[in-house]
C-alpha atoms as a PDB file:
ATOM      1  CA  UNK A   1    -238.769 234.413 -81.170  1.00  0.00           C
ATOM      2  CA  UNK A   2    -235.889 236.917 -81.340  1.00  0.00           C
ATOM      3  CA  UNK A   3    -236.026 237.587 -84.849  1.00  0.00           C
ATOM      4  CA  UNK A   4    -239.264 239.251 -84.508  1.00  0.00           C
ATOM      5  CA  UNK A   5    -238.367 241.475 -81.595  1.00  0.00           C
ATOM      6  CA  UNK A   6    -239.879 245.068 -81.830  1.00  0.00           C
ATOM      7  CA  UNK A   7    -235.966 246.124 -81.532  1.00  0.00           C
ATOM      8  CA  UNK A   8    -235.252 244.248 -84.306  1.00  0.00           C
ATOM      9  CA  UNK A   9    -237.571 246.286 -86.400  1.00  0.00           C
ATOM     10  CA  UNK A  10    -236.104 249.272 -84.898  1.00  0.00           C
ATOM     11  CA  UNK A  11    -232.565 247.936 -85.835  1.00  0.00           C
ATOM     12  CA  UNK A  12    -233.438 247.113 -89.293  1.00  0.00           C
ATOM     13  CA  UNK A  13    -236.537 249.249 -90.783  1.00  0.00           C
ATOM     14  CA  UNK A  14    -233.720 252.036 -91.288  1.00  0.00           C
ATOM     15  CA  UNK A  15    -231.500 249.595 -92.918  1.00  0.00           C
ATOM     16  CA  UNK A  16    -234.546 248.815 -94.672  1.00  0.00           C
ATOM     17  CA  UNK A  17    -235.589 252.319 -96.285  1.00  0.00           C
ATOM     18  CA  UNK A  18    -232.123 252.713 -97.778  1.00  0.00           C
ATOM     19  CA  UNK A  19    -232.260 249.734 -99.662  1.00  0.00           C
ATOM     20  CA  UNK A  20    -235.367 250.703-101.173  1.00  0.00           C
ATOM     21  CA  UNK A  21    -233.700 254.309-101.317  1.00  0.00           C
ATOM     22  CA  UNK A  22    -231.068 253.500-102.952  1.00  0.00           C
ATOM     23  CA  UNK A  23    -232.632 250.616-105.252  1.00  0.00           C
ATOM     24  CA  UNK A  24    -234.371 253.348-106.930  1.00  0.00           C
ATOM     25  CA  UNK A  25    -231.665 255.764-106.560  1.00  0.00           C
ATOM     26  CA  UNK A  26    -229.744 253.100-109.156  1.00  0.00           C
ATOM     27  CA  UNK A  27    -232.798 251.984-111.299  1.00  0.00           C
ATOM     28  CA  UNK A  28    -233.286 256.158-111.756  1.00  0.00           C
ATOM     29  CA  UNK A  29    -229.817 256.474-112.804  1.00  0.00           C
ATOM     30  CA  UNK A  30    -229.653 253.780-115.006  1.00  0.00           C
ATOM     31  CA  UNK A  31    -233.092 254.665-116.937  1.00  0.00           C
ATOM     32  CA  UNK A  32    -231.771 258.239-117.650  1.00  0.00           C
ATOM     33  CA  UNK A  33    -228.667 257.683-118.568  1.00  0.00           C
ATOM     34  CA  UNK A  34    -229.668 254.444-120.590  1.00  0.00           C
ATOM     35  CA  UNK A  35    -231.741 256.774-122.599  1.00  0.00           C
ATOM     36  CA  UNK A  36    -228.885 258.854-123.734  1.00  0.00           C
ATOM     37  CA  UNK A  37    -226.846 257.752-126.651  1.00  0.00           C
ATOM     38  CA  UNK A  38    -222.768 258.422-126.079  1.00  0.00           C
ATOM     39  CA  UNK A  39    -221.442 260.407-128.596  1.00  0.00           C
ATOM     40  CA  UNK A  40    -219.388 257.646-130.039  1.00  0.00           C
ATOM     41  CA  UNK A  41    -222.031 255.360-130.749  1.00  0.00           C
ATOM     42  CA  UNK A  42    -220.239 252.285-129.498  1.00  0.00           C
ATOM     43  CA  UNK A  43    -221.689 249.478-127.832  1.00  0.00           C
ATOM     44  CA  UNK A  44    -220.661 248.211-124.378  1.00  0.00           C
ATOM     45  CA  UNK A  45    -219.361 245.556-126.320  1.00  0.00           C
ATOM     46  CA  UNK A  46    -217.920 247.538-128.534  1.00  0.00           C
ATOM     47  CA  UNK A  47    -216.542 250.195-125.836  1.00  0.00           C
ATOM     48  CA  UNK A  48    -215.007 246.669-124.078  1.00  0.00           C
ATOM     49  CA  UNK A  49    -212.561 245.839-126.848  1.00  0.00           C
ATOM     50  CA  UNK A  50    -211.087 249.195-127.228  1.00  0.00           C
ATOM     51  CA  UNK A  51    -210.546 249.737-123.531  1.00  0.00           C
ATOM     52  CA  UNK A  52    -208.915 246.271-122.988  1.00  0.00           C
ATOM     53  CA  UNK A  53    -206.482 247.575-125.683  1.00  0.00           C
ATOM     54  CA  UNK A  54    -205.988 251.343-124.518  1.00  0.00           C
ATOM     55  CA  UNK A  55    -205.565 249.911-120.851  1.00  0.00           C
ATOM     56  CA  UNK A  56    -203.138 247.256-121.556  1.00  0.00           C
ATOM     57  CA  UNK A  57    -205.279 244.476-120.286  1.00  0.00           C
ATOM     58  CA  UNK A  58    -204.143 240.966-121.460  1.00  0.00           C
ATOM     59  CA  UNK A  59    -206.234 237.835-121.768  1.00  0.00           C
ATOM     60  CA  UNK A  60    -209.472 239.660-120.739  1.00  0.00           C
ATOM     61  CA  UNK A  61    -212.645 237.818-122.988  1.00  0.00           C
ATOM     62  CA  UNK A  62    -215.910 239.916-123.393  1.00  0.00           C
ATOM     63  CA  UNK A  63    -218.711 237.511-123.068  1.00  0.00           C
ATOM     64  CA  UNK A  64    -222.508 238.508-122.564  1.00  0.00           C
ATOM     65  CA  UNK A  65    -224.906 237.166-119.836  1.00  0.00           C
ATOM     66  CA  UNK A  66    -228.508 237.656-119.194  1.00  0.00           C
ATOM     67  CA  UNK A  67    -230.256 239.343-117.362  1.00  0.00           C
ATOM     68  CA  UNK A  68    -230.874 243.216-116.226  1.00  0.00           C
ATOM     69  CA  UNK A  69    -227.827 244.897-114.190  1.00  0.00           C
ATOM     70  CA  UNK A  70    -226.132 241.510-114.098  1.00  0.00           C
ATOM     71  CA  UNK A  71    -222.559 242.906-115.160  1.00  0.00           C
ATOM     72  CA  UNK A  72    -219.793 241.551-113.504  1.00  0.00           C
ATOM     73  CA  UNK A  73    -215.893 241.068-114.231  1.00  0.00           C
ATOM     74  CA  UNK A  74    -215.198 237.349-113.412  1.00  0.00           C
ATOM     75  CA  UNK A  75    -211.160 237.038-111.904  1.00  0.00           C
ATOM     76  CA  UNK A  76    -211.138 233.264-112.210  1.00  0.00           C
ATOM     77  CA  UNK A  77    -211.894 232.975-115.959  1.00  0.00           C
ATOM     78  CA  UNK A  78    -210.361 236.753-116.839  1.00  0.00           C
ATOM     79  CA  UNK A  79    -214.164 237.331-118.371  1.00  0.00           C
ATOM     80  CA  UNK A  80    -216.224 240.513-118.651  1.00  0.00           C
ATOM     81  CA  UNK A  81    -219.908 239.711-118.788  1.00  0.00           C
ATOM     82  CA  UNK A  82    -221.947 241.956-119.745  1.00  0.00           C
ATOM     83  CA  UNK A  83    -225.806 242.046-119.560  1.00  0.00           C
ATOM     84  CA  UNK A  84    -228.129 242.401-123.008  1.00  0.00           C
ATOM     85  CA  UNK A  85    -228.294 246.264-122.333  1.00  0.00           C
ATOM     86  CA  UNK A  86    -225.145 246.844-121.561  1.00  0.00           C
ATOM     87  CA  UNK A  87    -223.280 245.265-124.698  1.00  0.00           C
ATOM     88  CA  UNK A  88    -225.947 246.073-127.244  1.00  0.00           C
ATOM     89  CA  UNK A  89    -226.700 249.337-125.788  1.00  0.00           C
ATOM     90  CA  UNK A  90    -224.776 252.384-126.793  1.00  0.00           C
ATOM     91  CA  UNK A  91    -225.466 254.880-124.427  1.00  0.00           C
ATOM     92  CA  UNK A  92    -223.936 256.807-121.321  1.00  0.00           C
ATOM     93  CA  UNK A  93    -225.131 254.136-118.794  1.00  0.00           C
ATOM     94  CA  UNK A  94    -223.577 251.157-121.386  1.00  0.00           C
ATOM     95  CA  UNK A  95    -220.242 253.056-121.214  1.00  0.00           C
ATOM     96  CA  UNK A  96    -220.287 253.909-117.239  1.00  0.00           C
ATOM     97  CA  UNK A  97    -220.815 250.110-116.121  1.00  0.00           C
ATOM     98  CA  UNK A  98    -218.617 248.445-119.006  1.00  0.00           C
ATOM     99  CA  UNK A  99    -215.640 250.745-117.665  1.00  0.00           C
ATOM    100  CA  UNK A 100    -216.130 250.120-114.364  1.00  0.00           C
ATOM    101  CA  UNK A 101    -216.190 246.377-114.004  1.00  0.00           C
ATOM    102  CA  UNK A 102    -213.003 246.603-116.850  1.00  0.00           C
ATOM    103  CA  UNK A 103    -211.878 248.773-113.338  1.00  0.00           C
ATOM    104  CA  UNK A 104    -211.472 245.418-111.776  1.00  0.00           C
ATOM    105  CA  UNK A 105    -209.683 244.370-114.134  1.00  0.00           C
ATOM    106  CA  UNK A 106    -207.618 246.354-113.900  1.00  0.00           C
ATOM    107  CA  UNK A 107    -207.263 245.683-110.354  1.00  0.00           C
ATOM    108  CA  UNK A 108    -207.130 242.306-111.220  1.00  0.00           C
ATOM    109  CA  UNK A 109    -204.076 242.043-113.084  1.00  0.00           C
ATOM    110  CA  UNK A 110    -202.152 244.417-111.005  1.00  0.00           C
ATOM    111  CA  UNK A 111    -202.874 242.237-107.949  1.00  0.00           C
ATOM    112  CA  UNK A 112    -204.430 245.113-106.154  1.00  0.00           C
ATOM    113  CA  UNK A 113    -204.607 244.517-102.319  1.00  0.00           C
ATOM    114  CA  UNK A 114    -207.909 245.334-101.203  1.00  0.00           C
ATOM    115  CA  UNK A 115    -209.520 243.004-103.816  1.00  0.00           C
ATOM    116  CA  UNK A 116    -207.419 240.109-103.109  1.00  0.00           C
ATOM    117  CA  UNK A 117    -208.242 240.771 -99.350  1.00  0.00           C
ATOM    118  CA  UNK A 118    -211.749 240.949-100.478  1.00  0.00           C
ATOM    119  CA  UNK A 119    -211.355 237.445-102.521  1.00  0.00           C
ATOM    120  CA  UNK A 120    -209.714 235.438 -99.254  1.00  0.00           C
ATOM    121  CA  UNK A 121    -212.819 236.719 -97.370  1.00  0.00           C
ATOM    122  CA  UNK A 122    -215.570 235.406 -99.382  1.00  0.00           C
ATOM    123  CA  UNK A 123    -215.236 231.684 -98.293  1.00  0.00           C
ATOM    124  CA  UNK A 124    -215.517 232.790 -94.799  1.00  0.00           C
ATOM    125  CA  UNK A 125    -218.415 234.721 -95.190  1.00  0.00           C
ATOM    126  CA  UNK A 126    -220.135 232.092 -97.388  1.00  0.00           C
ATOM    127  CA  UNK A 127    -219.755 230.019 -94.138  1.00  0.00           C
ATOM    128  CA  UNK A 128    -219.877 232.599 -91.354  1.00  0.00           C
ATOM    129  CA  UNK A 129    -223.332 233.901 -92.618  1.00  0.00           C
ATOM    130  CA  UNK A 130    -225.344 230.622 -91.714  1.00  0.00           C
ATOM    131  CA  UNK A 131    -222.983 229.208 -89.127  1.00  0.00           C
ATOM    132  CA  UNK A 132    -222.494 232.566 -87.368  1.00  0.00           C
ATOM    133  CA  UNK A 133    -226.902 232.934 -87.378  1.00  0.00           C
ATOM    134  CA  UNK A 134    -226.523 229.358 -86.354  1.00  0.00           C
ATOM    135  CA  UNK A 135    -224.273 229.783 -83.298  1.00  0.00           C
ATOM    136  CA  UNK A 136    -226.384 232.903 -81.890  1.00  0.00           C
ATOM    137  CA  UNK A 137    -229.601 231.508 -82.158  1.00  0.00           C
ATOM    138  CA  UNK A 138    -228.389 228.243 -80.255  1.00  0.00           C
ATOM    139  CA  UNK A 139    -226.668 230.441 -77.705  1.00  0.00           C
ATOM    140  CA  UNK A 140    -229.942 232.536 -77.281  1.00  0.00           C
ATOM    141  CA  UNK A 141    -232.820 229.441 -76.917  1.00  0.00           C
ATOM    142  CA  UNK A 142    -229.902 227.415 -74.816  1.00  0.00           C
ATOM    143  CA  UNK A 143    -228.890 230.575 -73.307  1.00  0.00           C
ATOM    144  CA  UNK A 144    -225.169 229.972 -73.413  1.00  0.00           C
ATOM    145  CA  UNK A 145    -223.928 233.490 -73.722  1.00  0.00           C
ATOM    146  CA  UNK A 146    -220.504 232.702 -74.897  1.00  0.00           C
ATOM    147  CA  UNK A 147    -222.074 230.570 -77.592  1.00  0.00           C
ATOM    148  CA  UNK A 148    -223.458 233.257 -78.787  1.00  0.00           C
ATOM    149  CA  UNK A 149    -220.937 235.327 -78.648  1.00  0.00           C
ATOM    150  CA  UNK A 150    -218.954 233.425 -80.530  1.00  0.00           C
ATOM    151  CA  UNK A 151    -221.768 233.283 -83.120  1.00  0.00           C
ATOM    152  CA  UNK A 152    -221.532 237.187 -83.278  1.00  0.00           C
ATOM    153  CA  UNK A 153    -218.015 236.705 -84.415  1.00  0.00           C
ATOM    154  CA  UNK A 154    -218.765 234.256 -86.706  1.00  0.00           C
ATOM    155  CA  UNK A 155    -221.187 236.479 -88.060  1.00  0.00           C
ATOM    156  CA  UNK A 156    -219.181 239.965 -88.606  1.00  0.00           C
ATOM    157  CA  UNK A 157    -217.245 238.811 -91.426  1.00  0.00           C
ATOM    158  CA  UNK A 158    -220.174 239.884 -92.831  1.00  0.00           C
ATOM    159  CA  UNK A 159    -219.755 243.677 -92.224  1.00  0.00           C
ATOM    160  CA  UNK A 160    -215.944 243.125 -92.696  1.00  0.00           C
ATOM    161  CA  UNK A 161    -216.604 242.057 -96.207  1.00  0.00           C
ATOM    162  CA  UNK A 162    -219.172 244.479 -97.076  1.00  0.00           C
ATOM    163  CA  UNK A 163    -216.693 247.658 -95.517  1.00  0.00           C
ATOM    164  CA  UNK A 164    -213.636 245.616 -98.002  1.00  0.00           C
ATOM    165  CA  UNK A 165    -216.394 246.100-100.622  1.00  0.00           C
ATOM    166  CA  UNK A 166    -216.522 249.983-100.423  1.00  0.00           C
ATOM    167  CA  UNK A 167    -212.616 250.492-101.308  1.00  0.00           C
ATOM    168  CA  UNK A 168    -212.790 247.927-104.178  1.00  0.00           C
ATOM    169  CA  UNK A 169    -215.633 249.223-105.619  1.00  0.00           C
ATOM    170  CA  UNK A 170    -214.962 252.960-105.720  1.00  0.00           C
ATOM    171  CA  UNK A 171    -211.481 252.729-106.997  1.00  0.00           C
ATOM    172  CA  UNK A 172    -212.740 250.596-109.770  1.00  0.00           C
ATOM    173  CA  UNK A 173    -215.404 253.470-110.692  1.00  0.00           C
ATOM    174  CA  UNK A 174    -212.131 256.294-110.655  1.00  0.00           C
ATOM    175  CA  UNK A 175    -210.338 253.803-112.770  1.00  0.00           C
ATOM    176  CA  UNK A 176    -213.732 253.913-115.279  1.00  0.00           C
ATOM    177  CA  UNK A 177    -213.602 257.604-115.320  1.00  0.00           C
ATOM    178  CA  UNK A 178    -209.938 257.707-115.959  1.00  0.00           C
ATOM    179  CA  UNK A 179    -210.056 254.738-118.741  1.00  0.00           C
ATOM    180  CA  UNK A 180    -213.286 256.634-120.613  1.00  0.00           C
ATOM    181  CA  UNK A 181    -211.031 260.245-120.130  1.00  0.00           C
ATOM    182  CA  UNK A 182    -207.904 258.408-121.573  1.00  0.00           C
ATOM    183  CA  UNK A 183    -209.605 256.851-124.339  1.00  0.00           C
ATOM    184  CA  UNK A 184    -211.295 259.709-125.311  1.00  0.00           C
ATOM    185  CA  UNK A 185    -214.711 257.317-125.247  1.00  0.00           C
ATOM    186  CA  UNK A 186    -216.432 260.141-123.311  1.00  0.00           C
ATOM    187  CA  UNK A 187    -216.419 263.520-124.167  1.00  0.00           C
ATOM    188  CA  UNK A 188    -217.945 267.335-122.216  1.00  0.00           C
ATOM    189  CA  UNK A 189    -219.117 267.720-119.114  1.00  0.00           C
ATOM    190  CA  UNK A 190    -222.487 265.930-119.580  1.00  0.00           C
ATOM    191  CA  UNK A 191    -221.294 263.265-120.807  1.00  0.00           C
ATOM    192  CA  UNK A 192    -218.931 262.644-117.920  1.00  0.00           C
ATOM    193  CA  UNK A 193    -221.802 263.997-115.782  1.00  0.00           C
ATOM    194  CA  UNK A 194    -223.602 261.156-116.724  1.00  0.00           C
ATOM    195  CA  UNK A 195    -220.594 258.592-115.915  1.00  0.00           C
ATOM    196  CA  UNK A 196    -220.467 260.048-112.555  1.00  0.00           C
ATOM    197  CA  UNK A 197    -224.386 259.352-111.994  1.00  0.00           C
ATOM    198  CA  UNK A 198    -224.518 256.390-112.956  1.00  0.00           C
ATOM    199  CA  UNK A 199    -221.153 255.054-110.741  1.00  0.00           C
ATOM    200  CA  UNK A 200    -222.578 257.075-107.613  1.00  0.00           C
ATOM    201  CA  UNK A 201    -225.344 255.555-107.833  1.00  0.00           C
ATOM    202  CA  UNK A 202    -224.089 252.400-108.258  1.00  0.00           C
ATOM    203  CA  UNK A 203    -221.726 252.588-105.076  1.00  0.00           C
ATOM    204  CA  UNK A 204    -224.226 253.460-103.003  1.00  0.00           C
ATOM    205  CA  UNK A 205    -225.767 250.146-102.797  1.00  0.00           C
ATOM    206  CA  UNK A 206    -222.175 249.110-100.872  1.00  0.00           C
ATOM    207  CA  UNK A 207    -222.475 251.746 -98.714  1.00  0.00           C
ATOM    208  CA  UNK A 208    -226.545 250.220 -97.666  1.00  0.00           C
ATOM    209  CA  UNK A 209    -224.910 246.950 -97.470  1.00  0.00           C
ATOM    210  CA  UNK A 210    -222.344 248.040 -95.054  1.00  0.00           C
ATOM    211  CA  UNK A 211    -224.696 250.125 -93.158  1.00  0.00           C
ATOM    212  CA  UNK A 212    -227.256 247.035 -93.156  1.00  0.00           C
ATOM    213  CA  UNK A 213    -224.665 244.286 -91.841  1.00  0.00           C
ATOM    214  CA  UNK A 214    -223.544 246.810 -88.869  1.00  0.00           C
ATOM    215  CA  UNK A 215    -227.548 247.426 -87.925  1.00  0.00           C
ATOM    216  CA  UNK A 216    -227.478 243.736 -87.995  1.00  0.00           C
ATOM    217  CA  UNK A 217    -224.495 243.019 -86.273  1.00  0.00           C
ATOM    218  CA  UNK A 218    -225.522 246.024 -83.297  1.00  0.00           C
ATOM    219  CA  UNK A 219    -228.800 244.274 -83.018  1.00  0.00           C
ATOM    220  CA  UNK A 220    -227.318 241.375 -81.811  1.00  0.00           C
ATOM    221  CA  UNK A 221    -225.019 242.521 -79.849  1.00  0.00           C
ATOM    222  CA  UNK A 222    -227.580 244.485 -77.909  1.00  0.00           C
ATOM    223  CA  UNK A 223    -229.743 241.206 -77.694  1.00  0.00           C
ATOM    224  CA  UNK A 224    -226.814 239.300 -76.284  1.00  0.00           C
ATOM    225  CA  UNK A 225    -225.518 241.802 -73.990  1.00  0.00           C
ATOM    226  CA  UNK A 226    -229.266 242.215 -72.409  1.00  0.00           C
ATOM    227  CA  UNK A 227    -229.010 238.370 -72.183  1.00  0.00           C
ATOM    228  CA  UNK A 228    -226.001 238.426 -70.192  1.00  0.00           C
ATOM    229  CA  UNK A 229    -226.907 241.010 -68.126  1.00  0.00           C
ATOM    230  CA  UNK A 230    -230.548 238.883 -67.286  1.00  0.00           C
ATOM    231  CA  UNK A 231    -227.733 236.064 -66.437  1.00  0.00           C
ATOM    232  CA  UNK A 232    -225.819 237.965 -63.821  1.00  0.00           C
ATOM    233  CA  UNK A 233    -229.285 239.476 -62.197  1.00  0.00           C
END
């Protein structure tokens, strides 16, 4: 079957290596800088409540949630949740990813394009990532090339949400820097350092995804365009 096609190995075994790359690019980052206390001593939970204030948020509720790395800022409910180690922890790491998802926000409440663009794709990409797989493999065993074509297209809103990702994502980590700066939360060049590490890190797991949905996308594309071209012989 096509999904175990030596080029699909070729496709994806890069794709591959830089999501274990970068998964321990991020779990490196994190276990440093999670070891070093911030110079204020403040909790993420802590750090949460005075950056709400000092960046004129309104109605944003800090909640916890479990899990490790679980951090998220939820636009629907206006709720930051943040993980065990993030709101009880008070170190650089605590500060870098509490700041960061207050960085959407942020982009939240100012109605901030790329995120609502981002927002009005996720229902299609809920659907287009089984329908789209769907549609290509029933193009490819029936061999109805425009079938699967259409699956293809089904299937890119994939890549077109994880490239909406990367803009989203890395303006919400230069708001962080600018809302720790402002508040005067982080202080000296290591400490900043640190910030920087950690949100690097972090955004490098959108670039992987991006880079992972176009090896996926150019793998079937290749697959389909041999299939036409078997057609036409």
């Amino acid at each position: 079957m096509f999904f175990i096609d030596p080029r699909y190995i070729m496709f994806m075994l890069p794709a591959f290596l830089l999501m274990l790359l970068t998964q321990w690019y991020v779990s490196a980052a994190y276990k440093k800088w999670s070891q070093v206390p911030a110079r204020t001593r403040l909790t993420g939970a802590e750090a949460a409540q005075r950056l709400i204030y000092s960046g004129g948020l309104q109605g944003v509720r800090v909640l916890g949630i479990g899990g490790r790395m679980t951090d998220h800022y939820d636009p629907r409910t206006k709720e930051l949740r943040l993980s065990p180690g993030v709101a009880q922890g008070n170190s650089v790491a605590a500060l870098a990813i509490t700041a960061h998802e207050l960085g959407h926000a942020m982009q939240d409440q100012e109605g901030y394009l790329p995120l609502r663009f981002r927002s009005l794709l996720v229902p299609v990409v809920n659907i287009g990532s089984y329908l789209g797989w769907i549609l290509i493999f029933l193009g490819l065993i029936l061999r109805l090339v425009d079938l699967a074509w259409l699956g293809v297209a089904v299937f890119s809103g994939g890549l077109l949400f994880a490239l909406a990702t990367l803009p989203v994502e890395l303006n919400a980590s230069a708001r962080a820097r600018r809302l720790l700066t402002d508040s005067g939360l982080i202080a000296g060049s290591d400490e900043a350092g640190g910030v920087s590490h950690v949100l690097n890190a972090a955004a490098l797991t959108y670039v992987a995804a991006a880079v992972t949905a176009a090896l996926q996308l150019l793998y079937y594309i290749t697959l389909i365009s041999g299939m036409g071209g078997r057609r036409r012989s």
